[in-house]
C-alpha atoms as a PDB file:
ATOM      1  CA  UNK A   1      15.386   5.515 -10.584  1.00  0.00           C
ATOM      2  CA  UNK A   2      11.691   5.233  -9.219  1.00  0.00           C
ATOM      3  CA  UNK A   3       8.636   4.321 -11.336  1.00  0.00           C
ATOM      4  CA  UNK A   4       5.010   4.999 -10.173  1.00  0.00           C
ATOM      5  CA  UNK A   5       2.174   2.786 -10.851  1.00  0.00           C
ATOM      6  CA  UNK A   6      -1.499   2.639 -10.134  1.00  0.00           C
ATOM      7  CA  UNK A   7      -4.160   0.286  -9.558  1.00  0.00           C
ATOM      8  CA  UNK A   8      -7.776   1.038  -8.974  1.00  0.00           C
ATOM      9  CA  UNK A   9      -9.500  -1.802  -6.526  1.00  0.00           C
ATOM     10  CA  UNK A  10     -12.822  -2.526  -4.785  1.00  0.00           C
ATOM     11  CA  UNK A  11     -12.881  -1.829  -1.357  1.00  0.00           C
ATOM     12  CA  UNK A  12     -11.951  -5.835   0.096  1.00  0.00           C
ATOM     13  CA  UNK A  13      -9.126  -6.655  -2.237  1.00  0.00           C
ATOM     14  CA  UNK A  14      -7.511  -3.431  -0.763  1.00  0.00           C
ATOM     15  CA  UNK A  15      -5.357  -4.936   2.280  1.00  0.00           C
ATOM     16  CA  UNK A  16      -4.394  -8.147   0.009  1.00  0.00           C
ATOM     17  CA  UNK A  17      -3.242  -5.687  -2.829  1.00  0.00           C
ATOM     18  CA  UNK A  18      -1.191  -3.526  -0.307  1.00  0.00           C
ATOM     19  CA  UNK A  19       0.199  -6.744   1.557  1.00  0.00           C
ATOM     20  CA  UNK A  20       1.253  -8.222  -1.883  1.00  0.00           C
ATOM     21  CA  UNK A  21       2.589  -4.830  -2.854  1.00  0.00           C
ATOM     22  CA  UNK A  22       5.012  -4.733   0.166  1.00  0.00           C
ATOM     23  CA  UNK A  23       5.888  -8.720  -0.405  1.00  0.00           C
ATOM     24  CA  UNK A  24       7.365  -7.380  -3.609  1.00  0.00           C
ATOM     25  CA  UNK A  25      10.169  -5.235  -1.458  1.00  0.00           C
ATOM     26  CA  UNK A  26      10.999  -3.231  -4.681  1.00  0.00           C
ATOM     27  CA  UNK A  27       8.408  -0.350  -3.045  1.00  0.00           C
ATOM     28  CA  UNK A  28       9.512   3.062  -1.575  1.00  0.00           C
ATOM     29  CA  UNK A  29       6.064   3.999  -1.370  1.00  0.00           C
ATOM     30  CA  UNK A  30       2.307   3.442  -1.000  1.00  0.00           C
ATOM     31  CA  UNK A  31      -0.617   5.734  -1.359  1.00  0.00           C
ATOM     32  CA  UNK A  32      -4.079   4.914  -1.017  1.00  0.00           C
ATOM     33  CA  UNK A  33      -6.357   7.640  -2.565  1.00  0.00           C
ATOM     34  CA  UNK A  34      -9.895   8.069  -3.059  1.00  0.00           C
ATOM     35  CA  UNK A  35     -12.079  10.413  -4.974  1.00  0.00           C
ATOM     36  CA  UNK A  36      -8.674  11.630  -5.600  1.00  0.00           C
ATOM     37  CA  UNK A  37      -7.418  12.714  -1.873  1.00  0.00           C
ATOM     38  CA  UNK A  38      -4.783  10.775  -0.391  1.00  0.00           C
ATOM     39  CA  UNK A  39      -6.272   8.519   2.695  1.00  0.00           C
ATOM     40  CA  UNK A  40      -3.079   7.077   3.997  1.00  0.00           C
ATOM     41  CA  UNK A  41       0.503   6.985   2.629  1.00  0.00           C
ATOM     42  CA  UNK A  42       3.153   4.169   3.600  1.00  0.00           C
ATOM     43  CA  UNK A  43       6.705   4.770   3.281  1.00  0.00           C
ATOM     44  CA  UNK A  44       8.986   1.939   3.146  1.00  0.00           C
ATOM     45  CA  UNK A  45      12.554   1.307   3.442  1.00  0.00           C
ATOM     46  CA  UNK A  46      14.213  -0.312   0.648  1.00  0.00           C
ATOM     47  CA  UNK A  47      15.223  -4.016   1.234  1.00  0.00           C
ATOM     48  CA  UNK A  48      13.766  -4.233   5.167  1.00  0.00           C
ATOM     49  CA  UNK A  49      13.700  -7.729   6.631  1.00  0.00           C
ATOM     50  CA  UNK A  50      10.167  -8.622   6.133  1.00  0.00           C
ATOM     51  CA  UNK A  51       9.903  -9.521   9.854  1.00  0.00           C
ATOM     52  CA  UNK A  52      10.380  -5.861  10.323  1.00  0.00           C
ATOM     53  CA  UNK A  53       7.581  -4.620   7.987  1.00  0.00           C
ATOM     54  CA  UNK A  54       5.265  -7.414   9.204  1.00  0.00           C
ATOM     55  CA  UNK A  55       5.519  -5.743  12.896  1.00  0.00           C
ATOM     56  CA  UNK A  56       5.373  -1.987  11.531  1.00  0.00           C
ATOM     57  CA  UNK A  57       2.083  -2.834   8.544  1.00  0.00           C
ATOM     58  CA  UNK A  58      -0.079  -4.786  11.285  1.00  0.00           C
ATOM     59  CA  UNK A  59      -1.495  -1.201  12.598  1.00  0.00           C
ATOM     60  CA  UNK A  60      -1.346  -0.222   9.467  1.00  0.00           C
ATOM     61  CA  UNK A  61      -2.995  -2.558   8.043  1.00  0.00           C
ATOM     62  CA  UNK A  62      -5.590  -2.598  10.418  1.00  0.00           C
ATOM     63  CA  UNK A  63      -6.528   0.797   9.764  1.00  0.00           C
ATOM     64  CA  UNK A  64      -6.120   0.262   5.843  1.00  0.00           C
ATOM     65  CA  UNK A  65      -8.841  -3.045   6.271  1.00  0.00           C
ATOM     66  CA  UNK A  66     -11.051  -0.484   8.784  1.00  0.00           C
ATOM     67  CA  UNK A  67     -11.224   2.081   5.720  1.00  0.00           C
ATOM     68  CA  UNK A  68     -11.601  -0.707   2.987  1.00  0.00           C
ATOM     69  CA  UNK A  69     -15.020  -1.430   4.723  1.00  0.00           C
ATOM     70  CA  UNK A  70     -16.330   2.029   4.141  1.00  0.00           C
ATOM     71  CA  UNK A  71     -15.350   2.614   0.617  1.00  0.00           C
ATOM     72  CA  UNK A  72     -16.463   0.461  -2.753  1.00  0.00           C
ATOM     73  CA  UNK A  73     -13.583   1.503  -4.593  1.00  0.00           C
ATOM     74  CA  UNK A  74     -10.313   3.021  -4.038  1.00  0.00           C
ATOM     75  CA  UNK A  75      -6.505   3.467  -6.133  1.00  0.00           C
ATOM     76  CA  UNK A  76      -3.025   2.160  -4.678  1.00  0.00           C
ATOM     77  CA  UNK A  77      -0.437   4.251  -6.050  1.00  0.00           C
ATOM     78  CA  UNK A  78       3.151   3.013  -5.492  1.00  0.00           C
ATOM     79  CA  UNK A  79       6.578   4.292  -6.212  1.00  0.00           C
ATOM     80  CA  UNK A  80       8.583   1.252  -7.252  1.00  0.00           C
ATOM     81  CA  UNK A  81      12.536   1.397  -7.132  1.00  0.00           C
ATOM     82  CA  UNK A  82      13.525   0.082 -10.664  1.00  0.00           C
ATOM     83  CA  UNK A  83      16.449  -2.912 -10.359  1.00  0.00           C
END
């Protein structure tokens, strides 16, 4: 059973909110909208080592903190696997 959540946050708390996100390791899924269009979507694999999602999210990241820098605001959505 998956549960979606949302949180709406300024442009340079973005990467720290997606980082923590994936720390959690309960997430299938992250989407970073704004104005309502989906800017980049992250799929991850239930219960990956975190080594392995540290070496796959650094380009990712980099890309989410190269976005962050253009926008004041944006939403994380994220599909959460319920335990």
């Amino acid at each position: 059973k998956t549960a979606n959540e949302k949180f709406t946050v300024s442009g340079n708390q973005l990467v720290d909110r997606v980082k923590q996100l994936i720390r959690e390791g309960n997430i299938r899924k992250v989407r970073v909208l704004h104005e309502g269009r989906t800017v980049l979507e992250i799929p991850l694999s239930i219960g990956a080592p975190a080594a392995a999602i540290g070496i796959l999210a650094a380009p990712v990241l980099a890309a989410l903190g190269a976005f962050a820098a253009l926008v004041t605001e944006c939403t994380i959505e994220v599909e959460k696997v319920e335990k």
